[in-house]
Protein backbone atom coordinates (compact mmCIF):
# COMPACT_ATOMS: atom_id res chain seq x y z
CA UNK A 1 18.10 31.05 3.26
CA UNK A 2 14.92 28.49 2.82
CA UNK A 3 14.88 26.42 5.94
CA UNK A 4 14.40 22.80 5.12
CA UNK A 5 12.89 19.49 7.21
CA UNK A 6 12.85 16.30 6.27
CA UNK A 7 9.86 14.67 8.27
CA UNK A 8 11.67 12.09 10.55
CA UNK A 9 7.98 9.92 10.25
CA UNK A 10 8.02 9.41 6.75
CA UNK A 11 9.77 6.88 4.74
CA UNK A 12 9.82 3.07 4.10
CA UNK A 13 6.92 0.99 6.67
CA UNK A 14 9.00 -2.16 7.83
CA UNK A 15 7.11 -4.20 5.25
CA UNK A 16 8.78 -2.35 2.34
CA UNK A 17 12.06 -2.44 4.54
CA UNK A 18 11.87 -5.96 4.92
CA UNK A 19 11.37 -7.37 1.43
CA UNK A 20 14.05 -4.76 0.29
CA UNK A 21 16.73 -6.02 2.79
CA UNK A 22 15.86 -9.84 1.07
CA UNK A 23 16.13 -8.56 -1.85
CA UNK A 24 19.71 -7.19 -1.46
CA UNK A 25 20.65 -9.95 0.42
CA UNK A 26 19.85 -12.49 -2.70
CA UNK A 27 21.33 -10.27 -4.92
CA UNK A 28 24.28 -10.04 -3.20
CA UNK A 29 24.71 -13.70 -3.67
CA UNK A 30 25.34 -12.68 -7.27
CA UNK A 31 22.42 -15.34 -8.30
CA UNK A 32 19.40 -14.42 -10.55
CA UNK A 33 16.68 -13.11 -8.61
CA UNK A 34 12.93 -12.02 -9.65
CA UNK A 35 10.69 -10.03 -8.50
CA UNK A 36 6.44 -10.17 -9.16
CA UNK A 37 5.39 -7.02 -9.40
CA UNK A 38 7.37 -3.71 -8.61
CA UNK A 39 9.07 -4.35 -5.05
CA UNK A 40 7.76 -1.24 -4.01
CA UNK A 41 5.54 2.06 -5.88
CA UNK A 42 8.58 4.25 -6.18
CA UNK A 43 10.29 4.21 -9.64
CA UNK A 44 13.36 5.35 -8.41
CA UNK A 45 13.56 2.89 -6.00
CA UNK A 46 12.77 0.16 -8.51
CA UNK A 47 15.56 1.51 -10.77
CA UNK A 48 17.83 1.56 -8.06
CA UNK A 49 17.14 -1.95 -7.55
CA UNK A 50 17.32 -3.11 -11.04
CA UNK A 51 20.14 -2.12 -11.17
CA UNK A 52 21.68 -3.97 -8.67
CA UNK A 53 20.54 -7.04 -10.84
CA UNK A 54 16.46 -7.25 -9.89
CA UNK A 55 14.08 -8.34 -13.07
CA UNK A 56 11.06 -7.29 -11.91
CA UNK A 57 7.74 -10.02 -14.06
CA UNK A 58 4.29 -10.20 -13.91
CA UNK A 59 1.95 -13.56 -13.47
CA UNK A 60 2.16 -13.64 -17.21
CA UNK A 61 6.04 -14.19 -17.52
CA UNK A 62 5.96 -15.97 -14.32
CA UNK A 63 4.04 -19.03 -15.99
CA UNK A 64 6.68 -19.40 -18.02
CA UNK A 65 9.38 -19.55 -15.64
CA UNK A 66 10.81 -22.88 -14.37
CA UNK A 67 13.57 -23.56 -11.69
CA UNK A 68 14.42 -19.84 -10.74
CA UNK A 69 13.80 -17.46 -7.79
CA UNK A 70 11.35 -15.38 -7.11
CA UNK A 71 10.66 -12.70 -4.79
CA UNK A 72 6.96 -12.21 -3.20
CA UNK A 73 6.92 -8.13 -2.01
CA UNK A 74 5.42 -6.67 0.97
CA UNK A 75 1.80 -6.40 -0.52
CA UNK A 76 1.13 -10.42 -0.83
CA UNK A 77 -0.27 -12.86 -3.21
CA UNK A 78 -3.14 -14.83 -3.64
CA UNK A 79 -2.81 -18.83 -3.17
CA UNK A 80 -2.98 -19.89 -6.99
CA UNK A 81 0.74 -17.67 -6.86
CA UNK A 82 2.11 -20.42 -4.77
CA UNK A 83 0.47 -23.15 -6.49
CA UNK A 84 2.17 -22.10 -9.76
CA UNK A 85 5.40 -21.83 -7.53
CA UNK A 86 4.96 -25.66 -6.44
CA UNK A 87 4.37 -26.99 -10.42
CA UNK A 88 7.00 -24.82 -11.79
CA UNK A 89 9.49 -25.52 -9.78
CA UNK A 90 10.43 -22.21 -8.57
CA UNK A 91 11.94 -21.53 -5.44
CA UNK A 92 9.82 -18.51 -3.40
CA UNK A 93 11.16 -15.68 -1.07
CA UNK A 94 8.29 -14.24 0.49
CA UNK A 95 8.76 -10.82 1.57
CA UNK A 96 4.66 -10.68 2.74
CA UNK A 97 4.76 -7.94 5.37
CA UNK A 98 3.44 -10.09 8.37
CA UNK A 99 0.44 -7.34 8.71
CA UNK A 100 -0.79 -8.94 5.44
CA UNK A 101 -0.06 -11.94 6.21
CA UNK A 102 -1.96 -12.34 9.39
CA UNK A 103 -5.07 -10.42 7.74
CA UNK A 104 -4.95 -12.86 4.39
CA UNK A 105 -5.07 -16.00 6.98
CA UNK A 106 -8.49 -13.97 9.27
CA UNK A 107 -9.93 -13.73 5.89
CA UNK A 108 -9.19 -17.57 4.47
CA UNK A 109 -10.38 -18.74 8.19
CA UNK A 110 -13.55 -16.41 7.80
CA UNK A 111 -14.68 -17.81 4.21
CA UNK A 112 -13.97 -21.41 5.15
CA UNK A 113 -16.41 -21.27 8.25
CA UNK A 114 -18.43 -19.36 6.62
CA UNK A 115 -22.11 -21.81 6.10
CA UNK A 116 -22.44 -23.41 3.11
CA UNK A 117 -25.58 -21.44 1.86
CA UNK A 118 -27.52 -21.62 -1.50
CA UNK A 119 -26.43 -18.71 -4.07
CA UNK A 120 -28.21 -15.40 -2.83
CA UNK A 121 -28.05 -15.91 1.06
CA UNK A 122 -24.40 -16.40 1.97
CA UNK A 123 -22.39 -14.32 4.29
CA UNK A 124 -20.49 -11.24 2.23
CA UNK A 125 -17.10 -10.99 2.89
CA UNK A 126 -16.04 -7.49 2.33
CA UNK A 127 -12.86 -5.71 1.89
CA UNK A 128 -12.36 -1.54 1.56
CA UNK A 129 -9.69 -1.80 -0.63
CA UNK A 130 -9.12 -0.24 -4.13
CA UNK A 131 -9.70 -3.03 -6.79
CA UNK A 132 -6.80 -4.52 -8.67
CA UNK A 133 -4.39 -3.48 -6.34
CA UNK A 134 -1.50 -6.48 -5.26
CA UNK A 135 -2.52 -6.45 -1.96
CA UNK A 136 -6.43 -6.70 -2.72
CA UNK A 137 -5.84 -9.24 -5.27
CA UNK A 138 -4.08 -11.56 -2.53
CA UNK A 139 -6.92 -11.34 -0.04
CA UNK A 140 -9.77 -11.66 -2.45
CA UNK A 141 -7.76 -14.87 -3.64
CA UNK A 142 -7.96 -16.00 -0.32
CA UNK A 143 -12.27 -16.33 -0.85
CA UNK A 144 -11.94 -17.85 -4.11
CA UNK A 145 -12.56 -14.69 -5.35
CA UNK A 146 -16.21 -14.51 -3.93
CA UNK A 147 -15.32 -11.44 -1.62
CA UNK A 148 -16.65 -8.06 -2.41
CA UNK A 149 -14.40 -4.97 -2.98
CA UNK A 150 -15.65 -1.70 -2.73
CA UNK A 151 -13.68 1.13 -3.03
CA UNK A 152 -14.98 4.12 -1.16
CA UNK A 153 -18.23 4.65 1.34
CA UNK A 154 -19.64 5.95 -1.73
CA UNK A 155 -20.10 2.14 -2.91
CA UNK A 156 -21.41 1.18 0.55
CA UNK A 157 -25.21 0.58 -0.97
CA UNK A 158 -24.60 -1.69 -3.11
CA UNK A 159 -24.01 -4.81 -0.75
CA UNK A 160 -27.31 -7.07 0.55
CA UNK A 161 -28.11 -5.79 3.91
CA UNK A 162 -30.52 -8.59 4.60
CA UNK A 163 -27.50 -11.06 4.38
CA UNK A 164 -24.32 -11.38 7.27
CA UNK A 165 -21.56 -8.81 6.35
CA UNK A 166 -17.99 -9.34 7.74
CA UNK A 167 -16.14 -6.26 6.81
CA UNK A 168 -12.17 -6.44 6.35
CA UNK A 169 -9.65 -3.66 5.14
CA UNK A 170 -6.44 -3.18 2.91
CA UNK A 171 -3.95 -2.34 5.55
CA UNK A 172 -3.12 0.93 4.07
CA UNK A 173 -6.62 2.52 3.80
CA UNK A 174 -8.18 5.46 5.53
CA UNK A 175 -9.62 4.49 9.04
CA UNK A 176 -12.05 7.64 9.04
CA UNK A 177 -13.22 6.28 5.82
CA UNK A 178 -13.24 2.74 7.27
CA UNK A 179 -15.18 3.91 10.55
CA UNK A 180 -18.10 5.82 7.82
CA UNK A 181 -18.71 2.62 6.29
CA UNK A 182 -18.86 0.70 9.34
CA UNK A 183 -21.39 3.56 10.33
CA UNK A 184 -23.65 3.02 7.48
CA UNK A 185 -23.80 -0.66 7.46
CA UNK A 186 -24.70 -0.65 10.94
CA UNK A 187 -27.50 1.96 10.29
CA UNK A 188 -29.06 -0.46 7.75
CA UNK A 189 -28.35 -4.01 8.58
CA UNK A 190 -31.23 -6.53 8.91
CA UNK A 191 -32.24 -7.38 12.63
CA UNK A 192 -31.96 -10.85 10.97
CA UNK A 193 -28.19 -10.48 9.85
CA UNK A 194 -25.06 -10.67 11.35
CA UNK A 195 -22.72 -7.64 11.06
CA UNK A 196 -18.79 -7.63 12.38
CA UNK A 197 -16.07 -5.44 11.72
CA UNK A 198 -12.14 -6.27 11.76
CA UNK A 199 -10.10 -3.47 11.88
CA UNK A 200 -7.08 -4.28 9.61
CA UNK A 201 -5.44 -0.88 8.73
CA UNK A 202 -1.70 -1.04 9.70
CA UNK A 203 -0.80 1.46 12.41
CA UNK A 204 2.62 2.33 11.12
CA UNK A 205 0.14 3.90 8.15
CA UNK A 206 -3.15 5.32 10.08
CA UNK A 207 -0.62 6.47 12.64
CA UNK A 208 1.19 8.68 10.00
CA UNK A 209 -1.85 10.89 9.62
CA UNK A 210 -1.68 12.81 12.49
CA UNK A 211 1.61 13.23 12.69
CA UNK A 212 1.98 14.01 9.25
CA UNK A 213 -0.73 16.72 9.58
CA UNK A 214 1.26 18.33 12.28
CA UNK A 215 4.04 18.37 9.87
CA UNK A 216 2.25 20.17 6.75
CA UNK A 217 0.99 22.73 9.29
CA UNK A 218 4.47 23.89 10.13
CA UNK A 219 5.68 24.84 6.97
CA UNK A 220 4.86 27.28 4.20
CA UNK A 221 5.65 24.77 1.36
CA UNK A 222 5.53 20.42 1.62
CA UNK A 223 7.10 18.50 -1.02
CA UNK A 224 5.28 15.31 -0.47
CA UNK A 225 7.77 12.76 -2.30
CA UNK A 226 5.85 9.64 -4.05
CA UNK A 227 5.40 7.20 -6.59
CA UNK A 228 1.85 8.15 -8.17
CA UNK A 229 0.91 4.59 -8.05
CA UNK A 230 1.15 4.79 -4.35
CA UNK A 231 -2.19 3.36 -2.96
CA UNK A 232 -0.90 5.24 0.88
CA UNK A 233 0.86 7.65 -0.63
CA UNK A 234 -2.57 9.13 -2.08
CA UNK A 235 -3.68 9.28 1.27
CA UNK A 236 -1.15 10.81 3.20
CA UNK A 237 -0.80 13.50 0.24
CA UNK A 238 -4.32 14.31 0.69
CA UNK A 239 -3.56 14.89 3.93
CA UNK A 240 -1.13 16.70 3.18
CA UNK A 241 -3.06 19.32 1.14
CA UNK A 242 -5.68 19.83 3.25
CA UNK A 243 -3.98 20.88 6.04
CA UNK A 244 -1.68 22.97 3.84
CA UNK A 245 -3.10 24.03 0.49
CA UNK A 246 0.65 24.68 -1.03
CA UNK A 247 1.72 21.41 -1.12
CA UNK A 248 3.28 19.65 -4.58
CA UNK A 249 3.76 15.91 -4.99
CA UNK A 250 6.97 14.85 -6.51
CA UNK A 251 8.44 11.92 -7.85
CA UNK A 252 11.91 13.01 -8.11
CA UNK A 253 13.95 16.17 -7.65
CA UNK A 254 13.53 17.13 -11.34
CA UNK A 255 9.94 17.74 -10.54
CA UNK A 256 10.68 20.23 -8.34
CA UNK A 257 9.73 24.26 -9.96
CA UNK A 258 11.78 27.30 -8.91
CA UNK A 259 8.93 29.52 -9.16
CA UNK A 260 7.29 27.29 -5.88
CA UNK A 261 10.27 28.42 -3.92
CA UNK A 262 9.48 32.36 -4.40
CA UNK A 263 8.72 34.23 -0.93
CA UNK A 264 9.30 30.74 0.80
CA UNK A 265 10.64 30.45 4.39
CA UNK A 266 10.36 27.21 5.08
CA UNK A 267 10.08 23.72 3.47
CA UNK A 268 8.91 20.23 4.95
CA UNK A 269 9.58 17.30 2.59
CA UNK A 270 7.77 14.53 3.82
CA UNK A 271 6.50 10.81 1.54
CA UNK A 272 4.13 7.44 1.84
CA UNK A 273 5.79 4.32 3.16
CA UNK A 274 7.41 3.62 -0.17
CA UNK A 275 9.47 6.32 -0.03
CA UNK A 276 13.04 6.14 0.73
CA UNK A 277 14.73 8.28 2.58
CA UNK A 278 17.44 9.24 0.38
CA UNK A 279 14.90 10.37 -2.47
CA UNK A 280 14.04 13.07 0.04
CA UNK A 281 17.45 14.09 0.45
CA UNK A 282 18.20 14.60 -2.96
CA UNK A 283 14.98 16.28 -2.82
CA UNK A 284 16.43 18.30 0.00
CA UNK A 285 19.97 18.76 -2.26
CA UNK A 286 17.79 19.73 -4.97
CA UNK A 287 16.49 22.76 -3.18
CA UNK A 288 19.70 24.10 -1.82
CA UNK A 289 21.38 24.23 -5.13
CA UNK A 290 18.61 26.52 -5.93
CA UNK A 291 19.61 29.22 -3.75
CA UNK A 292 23.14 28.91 -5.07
């Protein structure tokens, strides 16, 4: 018999946890209730959700809205969100995990002390984030959209290092990546320029990684259960497969092959902070019916 464990570290961060919990608390008031954007980058999770009464919109359908509620999920939104909130008349519950939160208002405070400098010589405010995402969107808002995004270390070069650089993070980013581009700028900065570094990756994410590398190590096959659009859930599946080259990401039991299970002993099932716990146990379920 395959020996299974699910990874006691993995699962929803208390961000995700919190707007979740709001959610289910409006709906339980049996009123309508939106949401902007997927509540969280698990589709099974979303489903599960919608049907309990969510309608998930974008910023398209939310211009058009007018006296309703609306739901603001962990990842955050820039101000012109709010704004629309105010003229429309529709009534906001903000799930913003307070990690985001406190990094959107560090960023807002940086831009708006920042000196007022001619086009060419202003301080860079910089975020390692991957462009488009929710989260990103919200802090860039917060610099009128004058902050610079760059995606890897690989994209490092192309900021001014002649000018001031104050470097930021999406919370759920690598912090080895983070610390190599902190590394390079301060290699090539100007003597002339200012360079600081705020490190804004949430804990209850970078802390997962060693844990979660101690975990892959211990089994012969992981199931690493996650939405593909899962900006941590990339990471942590990375992980994941370096430590342990025989490891499958899965967004549902269905996923799951047979065939992976041959000459198995043992199986971790492990996921990103948008995965709920009981899509690993039916992961879990999934596998012992196999051996039936």
């Amino acid at each position: 018999m395959i020996q299974i464990e699910i990874d006691e570290g993995s699962g929803f961060c208390f961000g995700v946890t919190t707007a979740i919990k709001k959610a289910e608390e409006e709906l339980a008031k049996g009123e309508k209730l939106y949401c902007l954007g997927d509540i969280v980058h698990n589709g099974r999770e979303c489903d599960r959700l919608r049907e309990m009464g969510l309608i998930t919109i974008n910023h398209e359908e939310m211009e058009q809205l007018h006296d309703a509620k609306v739901l603001l999920r962990a990842h955050g939104e820039p101000p012109e969100t709010y704004e629309l909130a105010r003229k429309n008349n529709i009534e906001i519950i903000d799930a913003t995990c307070p990690v985001v939160l406190k990094l959107q208002k560090r960023i807002k405070e940086q831009y708006e002390t920042s000196p007022n400098l001619p086009k060419g010589e202003e301080s860079q405010i910089v975020i390692f984030g991957k462009k488009g995402h929710a989260e990103v969107l919200g802090l860039v808002g917060q610099t009128q959209s004058n902050a610079i995004v760059i995606e890897s270390s690989d994209e490092v070069t192309k900021l001014d290092f002649t000018r001031d650089i104050y470097l930021y993070s999406q919370t759920t980013k690598s912090l080895d990546e983070f610390n190599r581009i902190i590394d390079y700028i301060q290699t090539h900065i100007s003597p002339d320029a200012t360079f600081k570094s705020f490190d804004t990756i949430c804990r209850s994410v970078a802390n997962r990684m060693p844990n979660i590398s101690q975990f892959a190590a211990k089994h012969d096959l992981i199931l690493f259960v996650c939405g593909r659009k899962s900006s941590n859930g990339k990471v942590l599946y990375n992980e994941c497969l370096r430590v342990n080259p025989n490891t499958h990401l899965v967004e549902d039991p269905q996923e799951i092959e047979s065939a992976w299970l041959e000459g198995i002993q043992s199986v971790g099932i492990c996921g990103a902070t948008s995965t709920p716990r009981w899509l690993m146990e039916q992961c879990r379920d999934a596998i012992q019916n196999m051996q039936k």
